[in-house]
C-alpha atoms as a PDB file:
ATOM      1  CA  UNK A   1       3.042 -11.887  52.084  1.00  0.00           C
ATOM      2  CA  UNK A   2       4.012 -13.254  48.653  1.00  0.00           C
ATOM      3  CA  UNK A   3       2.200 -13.014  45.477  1.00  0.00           C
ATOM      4  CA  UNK A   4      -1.173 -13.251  45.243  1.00  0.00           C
ATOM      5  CA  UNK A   5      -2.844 -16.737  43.774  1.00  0.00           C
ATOM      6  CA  UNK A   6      -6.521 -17.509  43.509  1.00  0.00           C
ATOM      7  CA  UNK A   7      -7.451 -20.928  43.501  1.00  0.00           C
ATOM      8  CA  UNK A   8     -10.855 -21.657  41.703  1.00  0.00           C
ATOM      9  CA  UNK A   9     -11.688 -25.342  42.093  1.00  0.00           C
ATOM     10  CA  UNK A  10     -15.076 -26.993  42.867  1.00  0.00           C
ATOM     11  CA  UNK A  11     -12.814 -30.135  43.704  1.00  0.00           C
ATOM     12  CA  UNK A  12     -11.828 -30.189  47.767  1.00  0.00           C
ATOM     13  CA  UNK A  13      -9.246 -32.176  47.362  1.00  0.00           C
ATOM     14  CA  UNK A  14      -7.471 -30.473  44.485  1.00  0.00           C
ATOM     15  CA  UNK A  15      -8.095 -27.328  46.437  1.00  0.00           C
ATOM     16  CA  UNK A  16      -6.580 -28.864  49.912  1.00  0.00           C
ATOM     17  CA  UNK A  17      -3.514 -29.960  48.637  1.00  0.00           C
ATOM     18  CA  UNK A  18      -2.945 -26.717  45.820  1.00  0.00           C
ATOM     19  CA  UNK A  19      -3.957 -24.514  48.963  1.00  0.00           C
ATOM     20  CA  UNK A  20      -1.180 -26.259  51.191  1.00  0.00           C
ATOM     21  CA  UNK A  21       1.764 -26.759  48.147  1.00  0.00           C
ATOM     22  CA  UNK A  22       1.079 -23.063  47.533  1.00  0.00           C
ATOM     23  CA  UNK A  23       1.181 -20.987  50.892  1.00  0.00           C
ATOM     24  CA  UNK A  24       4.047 -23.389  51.905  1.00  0.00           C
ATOM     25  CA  UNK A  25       5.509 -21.689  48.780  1.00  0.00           C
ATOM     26  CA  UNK A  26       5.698 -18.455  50.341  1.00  0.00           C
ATOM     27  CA  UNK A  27       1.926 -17.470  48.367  1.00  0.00           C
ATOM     28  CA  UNK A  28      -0.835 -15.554  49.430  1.00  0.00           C
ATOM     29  CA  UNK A  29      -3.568 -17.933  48.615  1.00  0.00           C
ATOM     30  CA  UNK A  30      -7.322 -17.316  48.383  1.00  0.00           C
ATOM     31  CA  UNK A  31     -10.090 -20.071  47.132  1.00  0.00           C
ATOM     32  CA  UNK A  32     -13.209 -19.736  45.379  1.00  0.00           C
ATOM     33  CA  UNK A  33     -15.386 -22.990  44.642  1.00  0.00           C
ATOM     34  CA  UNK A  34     -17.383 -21.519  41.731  1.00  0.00           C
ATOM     35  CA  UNK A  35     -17.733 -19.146  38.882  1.00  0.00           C
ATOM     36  CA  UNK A  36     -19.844 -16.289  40.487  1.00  0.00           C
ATOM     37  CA  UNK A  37     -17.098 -16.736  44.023  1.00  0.00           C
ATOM     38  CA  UNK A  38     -14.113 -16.666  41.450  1.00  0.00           C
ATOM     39  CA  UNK A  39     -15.039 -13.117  39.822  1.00  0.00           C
ATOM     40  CA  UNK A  40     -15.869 -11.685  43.263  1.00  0.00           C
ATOM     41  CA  UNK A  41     -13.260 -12.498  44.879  1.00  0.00           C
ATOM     42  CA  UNK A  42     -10.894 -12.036  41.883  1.00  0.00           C
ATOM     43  CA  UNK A  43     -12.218  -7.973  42.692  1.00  0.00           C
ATOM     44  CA  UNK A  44     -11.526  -8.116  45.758  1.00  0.00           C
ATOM     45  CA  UNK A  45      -8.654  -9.756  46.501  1.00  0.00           C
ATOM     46  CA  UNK A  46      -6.780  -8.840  42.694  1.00  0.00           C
ATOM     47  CA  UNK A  47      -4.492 -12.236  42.551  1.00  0.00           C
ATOM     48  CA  UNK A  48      -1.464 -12.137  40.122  1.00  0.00           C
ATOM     49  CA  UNK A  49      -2.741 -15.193  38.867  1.00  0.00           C
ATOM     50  CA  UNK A  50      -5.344 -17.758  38.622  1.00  0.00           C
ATOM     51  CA  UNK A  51      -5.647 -21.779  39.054  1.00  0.00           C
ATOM     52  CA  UNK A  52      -9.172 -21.741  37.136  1.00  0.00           C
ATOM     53  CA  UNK A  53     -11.113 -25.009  36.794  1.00  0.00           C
ATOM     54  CA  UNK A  54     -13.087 -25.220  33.757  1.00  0.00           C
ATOM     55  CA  UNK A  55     -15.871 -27.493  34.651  1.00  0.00           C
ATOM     56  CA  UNK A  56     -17.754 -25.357  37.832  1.00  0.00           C
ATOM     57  CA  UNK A  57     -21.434 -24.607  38.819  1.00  0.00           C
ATOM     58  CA  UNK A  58     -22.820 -20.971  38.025  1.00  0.00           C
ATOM     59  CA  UNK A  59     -20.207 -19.826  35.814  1.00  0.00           C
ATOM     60  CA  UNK A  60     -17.654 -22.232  33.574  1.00  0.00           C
ATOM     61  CA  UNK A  61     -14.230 -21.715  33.632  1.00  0.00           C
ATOM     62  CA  UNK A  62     -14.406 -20.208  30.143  1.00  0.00           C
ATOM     63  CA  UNK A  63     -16.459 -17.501  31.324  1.00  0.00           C
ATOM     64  CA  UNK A  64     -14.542 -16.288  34.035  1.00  0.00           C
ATOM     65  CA  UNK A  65     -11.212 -16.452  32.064  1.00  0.00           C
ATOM     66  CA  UNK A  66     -13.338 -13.991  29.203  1.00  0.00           C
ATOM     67  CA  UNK A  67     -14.407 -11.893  31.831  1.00  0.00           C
ATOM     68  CA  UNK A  68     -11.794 -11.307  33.914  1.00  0.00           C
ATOM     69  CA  UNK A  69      -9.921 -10.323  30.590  1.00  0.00           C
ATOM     70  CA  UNK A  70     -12.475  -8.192  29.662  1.00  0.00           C
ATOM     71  CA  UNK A  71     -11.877  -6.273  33.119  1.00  0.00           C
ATOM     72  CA  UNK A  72      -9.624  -3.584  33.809  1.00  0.00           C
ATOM     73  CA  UNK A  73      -6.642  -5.549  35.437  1.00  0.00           C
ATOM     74  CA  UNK A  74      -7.366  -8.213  32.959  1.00  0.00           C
ATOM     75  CA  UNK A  75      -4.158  -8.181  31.074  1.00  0.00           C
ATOM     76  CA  UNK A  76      -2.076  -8.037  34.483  1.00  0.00           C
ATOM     77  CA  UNK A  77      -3.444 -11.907  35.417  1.00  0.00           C
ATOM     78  CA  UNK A  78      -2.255 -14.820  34.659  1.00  0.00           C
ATOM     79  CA  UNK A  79      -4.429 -17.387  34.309  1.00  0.00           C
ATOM     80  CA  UNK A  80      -3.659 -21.143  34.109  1.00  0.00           C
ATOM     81  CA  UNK A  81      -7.145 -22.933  33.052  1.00  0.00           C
ATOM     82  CA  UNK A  82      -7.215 -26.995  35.203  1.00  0.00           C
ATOM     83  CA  UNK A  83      -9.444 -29.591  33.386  1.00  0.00           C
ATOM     84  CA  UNK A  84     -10.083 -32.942  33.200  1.00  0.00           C
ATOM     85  CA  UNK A  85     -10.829 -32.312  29.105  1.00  0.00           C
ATOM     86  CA  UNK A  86      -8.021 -32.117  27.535  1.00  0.00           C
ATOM     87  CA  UNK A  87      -8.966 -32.619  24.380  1.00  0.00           C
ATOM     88  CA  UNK A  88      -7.326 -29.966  21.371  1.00  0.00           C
ATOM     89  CA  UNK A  89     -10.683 -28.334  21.235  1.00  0.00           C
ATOM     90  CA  UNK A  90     -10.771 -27.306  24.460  1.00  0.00           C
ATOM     91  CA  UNK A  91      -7.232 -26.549  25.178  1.00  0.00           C
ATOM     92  CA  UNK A  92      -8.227 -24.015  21.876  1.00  0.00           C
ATOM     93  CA  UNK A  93     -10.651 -22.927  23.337  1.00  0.00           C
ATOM     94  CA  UNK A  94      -9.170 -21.691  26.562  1.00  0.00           C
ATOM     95  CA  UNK A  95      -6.440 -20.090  24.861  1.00  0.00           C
ATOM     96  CA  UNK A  96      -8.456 -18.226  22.350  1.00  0.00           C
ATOM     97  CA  UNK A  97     -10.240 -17.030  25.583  1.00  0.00           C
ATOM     98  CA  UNK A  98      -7.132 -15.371  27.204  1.00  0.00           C
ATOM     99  CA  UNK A  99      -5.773 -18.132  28.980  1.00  0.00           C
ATOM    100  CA  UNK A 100      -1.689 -18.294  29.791  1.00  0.00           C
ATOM    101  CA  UNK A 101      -1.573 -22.062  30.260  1.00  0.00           C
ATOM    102  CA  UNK A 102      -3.789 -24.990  30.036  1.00  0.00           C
ATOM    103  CA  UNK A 103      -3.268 -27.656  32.142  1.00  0.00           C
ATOM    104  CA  UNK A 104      -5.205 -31.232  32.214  1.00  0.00           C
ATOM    105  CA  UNK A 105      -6.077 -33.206  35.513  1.00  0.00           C
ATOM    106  CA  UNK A 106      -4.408 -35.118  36.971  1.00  0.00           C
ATOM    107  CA  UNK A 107      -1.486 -33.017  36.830  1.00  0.00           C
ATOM    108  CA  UNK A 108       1.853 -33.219  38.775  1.00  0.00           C
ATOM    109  CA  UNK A 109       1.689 -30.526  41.699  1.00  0.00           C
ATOM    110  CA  UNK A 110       5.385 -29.854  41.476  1.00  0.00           C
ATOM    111  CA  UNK A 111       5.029 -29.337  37.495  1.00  0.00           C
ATOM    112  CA  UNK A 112       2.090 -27.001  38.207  1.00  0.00           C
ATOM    113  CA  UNK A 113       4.672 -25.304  40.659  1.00  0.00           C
ATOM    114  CA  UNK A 114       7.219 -25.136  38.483  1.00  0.00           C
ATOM    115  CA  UNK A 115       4.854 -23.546  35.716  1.00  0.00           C
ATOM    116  CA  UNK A 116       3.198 -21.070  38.592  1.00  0.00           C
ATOM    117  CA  UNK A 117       6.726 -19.870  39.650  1.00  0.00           C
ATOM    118  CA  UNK A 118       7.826 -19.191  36.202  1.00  0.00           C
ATOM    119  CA  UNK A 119       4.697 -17.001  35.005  1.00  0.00           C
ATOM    120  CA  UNK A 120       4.712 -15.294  38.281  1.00  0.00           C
ATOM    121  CA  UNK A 121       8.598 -14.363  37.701  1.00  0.00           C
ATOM    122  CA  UNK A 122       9.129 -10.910  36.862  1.00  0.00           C
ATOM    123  CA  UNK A 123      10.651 -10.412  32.954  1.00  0.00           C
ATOM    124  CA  UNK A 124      13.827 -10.373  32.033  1.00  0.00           C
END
């Protein structure tokens, strides 16, 4: 199996077609369709990075990204935040929060490859 990617998306179709792009990438996908199912499975499955949606049910977007920094593989993940607000504020906010990359819907699936495949490539 490739690396590991965690898709956290309340959105079926966003989650359909980043599921299929992905594992057709040679990715080990998992999905989670809300804050409380992101940090669980985060645990259990421990993805190299995450496709985090900001706006979810039980837990925002921003709260998962601060915890799963706060956790003890939280510098190893990359996380890529996915909203439809794109304002500065929020792109701030996200990135004070610990995330890699923000992202605003509706994005390009082969740019959000593209970006995916290069923070997932080892360092030079």
């Amino acid at each position: 199996m490739g690396q590991k990617i965690l898709i956290v998306d309340d959105e079926p179709n966003i989650v359909a077609s980043l599921e299929f792009l992905l594992g057709r990438g040679g990715y080990d996908v998992r999905v989670a369709r809300n804050g409380e199912e992101a940090l669980a499975e985060a645990d259990r499955f421990l993805p190299e990075l995450v496709l985090l949606d900001v706006m979810m049910p039980k837990l925002n977007g921003y709260e998962v990204c601060q915890r799963i920094r706060q956790g003890p593989r939280g510098r190893d993940v990359k996380i890529v935040m996915l909203t439809a607000r794109g304002r500065d504020v929020d792109v701030q906010k996200g990135l004070a929060l610990g995330a890699d990359l923000f992202v605003s819907k509706p994005f390009s699936t082969k740019d959000l490859l593209a970006q995916v495949k290069e923070l997932l490539a080892p360092a030079a």
